[in-house]
Protein backbone atom coordinates (compact mmCIF):
# COMPACT_ATOMS: atom_id res chain seq x y z
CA UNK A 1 -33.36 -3.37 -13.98
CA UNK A 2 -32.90 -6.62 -16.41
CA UNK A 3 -30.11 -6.80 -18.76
CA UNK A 4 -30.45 -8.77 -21.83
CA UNK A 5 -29.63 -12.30 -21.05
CA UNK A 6 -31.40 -11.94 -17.87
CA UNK A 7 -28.15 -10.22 -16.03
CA UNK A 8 -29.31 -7.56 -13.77
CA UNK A 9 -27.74 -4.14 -12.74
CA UNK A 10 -28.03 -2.52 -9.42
CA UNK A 11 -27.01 0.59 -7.86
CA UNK A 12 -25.85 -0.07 -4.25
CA UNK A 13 -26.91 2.30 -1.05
CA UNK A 14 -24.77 2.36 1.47
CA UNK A 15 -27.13 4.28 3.70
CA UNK A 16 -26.07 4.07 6.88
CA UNK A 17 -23.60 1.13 6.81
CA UNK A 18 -21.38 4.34 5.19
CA UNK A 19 -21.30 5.86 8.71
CA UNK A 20 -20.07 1.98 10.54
CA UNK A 21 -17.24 2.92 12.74
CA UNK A 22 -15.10 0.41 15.57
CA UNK A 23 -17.25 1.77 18.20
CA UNK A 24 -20.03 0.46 16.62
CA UNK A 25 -19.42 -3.04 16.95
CA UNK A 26 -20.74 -4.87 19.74
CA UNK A 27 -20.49 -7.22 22.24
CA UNK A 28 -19.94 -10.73 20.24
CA UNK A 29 -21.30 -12.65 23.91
CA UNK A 30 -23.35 -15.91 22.53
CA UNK A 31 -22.43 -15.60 19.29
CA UNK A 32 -21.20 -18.38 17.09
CA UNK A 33 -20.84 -16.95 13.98
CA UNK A 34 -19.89 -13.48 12.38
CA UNK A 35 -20.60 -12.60 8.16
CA UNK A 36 -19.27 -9.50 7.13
CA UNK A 37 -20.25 -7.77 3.75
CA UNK A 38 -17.58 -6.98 1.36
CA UNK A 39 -18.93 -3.02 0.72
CA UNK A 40 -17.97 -3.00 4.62
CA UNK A 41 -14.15 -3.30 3.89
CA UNK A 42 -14.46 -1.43 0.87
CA UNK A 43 -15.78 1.82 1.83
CA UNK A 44 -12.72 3.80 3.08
CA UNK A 45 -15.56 5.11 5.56
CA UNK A 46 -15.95 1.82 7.26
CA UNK A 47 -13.03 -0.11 6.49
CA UNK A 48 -11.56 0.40 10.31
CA UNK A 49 -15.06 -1.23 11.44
CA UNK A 50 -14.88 -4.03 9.45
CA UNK A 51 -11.72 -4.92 10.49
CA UNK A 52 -12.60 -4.59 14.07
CA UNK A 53 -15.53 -6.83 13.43
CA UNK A 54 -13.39 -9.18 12.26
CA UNK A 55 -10.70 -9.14 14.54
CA UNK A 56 -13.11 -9.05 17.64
CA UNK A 57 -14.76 -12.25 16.30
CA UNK A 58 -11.18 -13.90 15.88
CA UNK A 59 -10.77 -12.59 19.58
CA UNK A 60 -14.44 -14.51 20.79
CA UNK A 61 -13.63 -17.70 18.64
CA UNK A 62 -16.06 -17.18 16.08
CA UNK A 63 -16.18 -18.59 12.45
CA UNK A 64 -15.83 -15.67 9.73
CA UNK A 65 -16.80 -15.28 6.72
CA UNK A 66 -17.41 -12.27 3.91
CA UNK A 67 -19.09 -11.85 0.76
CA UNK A 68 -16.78 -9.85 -1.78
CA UNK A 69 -19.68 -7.90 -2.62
CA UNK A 70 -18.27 -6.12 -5.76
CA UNK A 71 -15.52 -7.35 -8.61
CA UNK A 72 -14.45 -4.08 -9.92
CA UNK A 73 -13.13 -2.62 -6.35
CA UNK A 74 -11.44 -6.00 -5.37
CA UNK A 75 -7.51 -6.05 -5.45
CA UNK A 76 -4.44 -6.72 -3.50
CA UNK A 77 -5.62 -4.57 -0.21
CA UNK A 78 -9.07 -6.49 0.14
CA UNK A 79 -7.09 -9.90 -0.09
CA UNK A 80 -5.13 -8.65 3.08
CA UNK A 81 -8.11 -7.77 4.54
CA UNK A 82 -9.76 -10.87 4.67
CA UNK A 83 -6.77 -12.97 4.96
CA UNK A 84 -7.65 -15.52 8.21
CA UNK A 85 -10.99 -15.36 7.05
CA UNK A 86 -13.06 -18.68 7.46
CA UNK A 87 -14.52 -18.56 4.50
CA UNK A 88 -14.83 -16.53 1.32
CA UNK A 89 -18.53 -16.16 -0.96
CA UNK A 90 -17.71 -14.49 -3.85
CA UNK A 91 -19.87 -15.11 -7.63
CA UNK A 92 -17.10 -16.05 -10.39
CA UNK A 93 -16.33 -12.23 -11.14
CA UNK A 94 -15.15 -11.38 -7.78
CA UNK A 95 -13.50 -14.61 -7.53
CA UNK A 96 -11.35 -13.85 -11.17
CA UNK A 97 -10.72 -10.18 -9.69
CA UNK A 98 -8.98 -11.91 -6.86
CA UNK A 99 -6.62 -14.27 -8.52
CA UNK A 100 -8.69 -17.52 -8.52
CA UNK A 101 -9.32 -19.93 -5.78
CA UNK A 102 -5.95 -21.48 -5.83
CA UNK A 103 -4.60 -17.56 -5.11
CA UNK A 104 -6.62 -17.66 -2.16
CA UNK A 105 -5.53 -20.68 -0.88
CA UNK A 106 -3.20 -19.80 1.65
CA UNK A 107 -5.37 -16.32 2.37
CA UNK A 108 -8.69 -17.86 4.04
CA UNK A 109 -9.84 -21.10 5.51
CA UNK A 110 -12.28 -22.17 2.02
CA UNK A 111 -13.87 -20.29 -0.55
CA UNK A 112 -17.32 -21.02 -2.23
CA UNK A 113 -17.96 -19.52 -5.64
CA UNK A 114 -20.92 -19.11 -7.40
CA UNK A 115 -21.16 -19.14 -11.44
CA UNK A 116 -24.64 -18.07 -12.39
CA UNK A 117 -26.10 -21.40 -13.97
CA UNK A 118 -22.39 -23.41 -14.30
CA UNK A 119 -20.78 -25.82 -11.05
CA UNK A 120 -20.69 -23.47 -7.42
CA UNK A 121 -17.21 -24.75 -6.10
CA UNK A 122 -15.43 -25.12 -2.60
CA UNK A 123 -11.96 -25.43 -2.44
CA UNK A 124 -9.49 -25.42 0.45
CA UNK A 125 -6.04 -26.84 0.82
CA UNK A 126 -6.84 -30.34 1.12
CA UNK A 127 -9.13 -30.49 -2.39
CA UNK A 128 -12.13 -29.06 -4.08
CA UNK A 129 -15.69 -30.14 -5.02
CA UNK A 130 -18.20 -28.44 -7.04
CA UNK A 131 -22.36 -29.38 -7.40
CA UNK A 132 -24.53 -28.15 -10.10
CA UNK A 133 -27.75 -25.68 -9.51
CA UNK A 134 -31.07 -27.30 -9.88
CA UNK A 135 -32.34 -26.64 -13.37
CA UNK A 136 -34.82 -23.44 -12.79
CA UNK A 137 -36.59 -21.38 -14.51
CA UNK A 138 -35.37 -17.55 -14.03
CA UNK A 139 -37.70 -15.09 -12.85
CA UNK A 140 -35.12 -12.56 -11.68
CA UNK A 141 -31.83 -13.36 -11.14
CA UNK A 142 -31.72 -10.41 -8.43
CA UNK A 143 -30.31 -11.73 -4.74
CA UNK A 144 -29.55 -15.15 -5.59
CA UNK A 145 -26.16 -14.61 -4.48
CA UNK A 146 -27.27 -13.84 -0.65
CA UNK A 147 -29.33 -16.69 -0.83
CA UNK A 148 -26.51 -18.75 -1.90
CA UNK A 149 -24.87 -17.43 1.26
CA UNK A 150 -27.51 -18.16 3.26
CA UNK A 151 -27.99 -21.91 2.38
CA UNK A 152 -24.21 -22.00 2.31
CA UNK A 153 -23.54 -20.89 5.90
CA UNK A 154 -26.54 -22.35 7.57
CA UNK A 155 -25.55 -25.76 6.09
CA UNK A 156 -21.64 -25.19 6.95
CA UNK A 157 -22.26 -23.72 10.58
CA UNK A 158 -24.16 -27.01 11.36
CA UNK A 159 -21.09 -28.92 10.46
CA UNK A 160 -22.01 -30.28 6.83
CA UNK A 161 -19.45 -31.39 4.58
CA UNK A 162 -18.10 -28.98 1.35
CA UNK A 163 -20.66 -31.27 -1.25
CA UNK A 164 -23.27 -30.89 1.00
CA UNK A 165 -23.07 -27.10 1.60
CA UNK A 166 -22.85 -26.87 -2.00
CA UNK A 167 -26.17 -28.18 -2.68
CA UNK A 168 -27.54 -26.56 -0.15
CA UNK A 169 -26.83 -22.91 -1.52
CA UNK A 170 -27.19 -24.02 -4.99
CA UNK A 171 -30.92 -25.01 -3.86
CA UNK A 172 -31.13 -21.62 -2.08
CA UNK A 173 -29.92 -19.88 -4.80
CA UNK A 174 -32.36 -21.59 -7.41
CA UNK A 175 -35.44 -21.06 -5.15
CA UNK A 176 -34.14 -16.95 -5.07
CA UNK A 177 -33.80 -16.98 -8.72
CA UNK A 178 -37.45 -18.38 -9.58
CA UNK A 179 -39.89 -15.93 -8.10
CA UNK A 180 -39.43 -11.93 -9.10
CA UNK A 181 -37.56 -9.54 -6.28
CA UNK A 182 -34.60 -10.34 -3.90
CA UNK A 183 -36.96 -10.83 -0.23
CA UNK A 184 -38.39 -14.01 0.52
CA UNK A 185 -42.55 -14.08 0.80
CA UNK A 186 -42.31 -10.80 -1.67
CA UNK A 187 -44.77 -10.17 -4.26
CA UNK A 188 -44.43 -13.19 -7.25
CA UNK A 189 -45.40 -10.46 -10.35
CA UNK A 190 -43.52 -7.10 -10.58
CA UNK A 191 -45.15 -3.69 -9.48
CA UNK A 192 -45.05 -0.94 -11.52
């Protein structure tokens, strides 16, 4: 559903990520790379598999990162949870209910924050740099935050610098926000 201002709202599902528990997780053999979803840690349900996500990838060697997912349940226990984190995604909300980037300094590795149409940002301890979004036309502002994440961590994983990871979710981002529904290849016109 659009918003005025061409905000959306969503109602999240859980399905059966609700049910997640440490047994779950598997084997992290050939990996490289583990991203964990906020609504993981914040479900009391799954919490405990989240964790052991996390702390089995620290075990392998992995990178990790996570996605805040959700502003108004973010608060002193989630910054725990994620502290020795990699890197942090969150959009400018979840970043405020945090504390702000220089709060999280000390927590995880780098974060990278989105702001709608304004500067995406990276900052860890030794500075911070920030690129614009590509001017774009909005279709439906729905997922541009995963594909943020996407561009972000395929860019980062291959060993690109903070500017250039920027750009490359920014771009991501922009090319999410100009066609109507969240899934690449999906239909360019709304069905009703």
């Amino acid at each position: 559903m659009f918003l005025a201002g061409g905000d959306r709202t969503m109602l999240s599902d859980r399905g059966a990520a609700a049910l997640l528990e440490p047994a779950d997780i598997p084997a992290l053999d050939g990996a490289d790379h583990l991203h964990l979803s906020g609504y993981v840690l914040l479900d009391p349900t799954s919490r405990a598999a989240g964790l052991a996500a996390l702390d089995a990838a620290r075990a392998a060697g992995l990178t990790t990162s996570v996605d805040p997912q959700a502003a108004p349940a973010l608060g002193p226990g989630f910054t725990e949870d994620v502290r020795g984190v990699d890197l942090l995604l969150p959009n400018a909300a979840e970043l405020a209910a945090l504390g702000g980037a220089d709060a999280l300094r000390d927590v995880v590795g780098a974060v990278a924050a989105t702001d709608g149409p304004g500067p995406a940002r990276w900052t860890q301890r030794s500075g911070t740099w920030t690129a614009l979004p590509p001017d774009t036309d909005v279709v439906d502002p729905t997922g541009a935050g995963d594909a943020f994440d996407a561009g972000v961590l395929v860019t980062w994983l291959r060993g690109a610098g903070p500017a250039t990871v920027l750009e490359a979710g920014c771009a991501a981002g922009a090319a999410a926000v100009g066609r109507f529904g969240a899934r690449p290849g999906g239909p360019a016109e709304p069905r009703y």
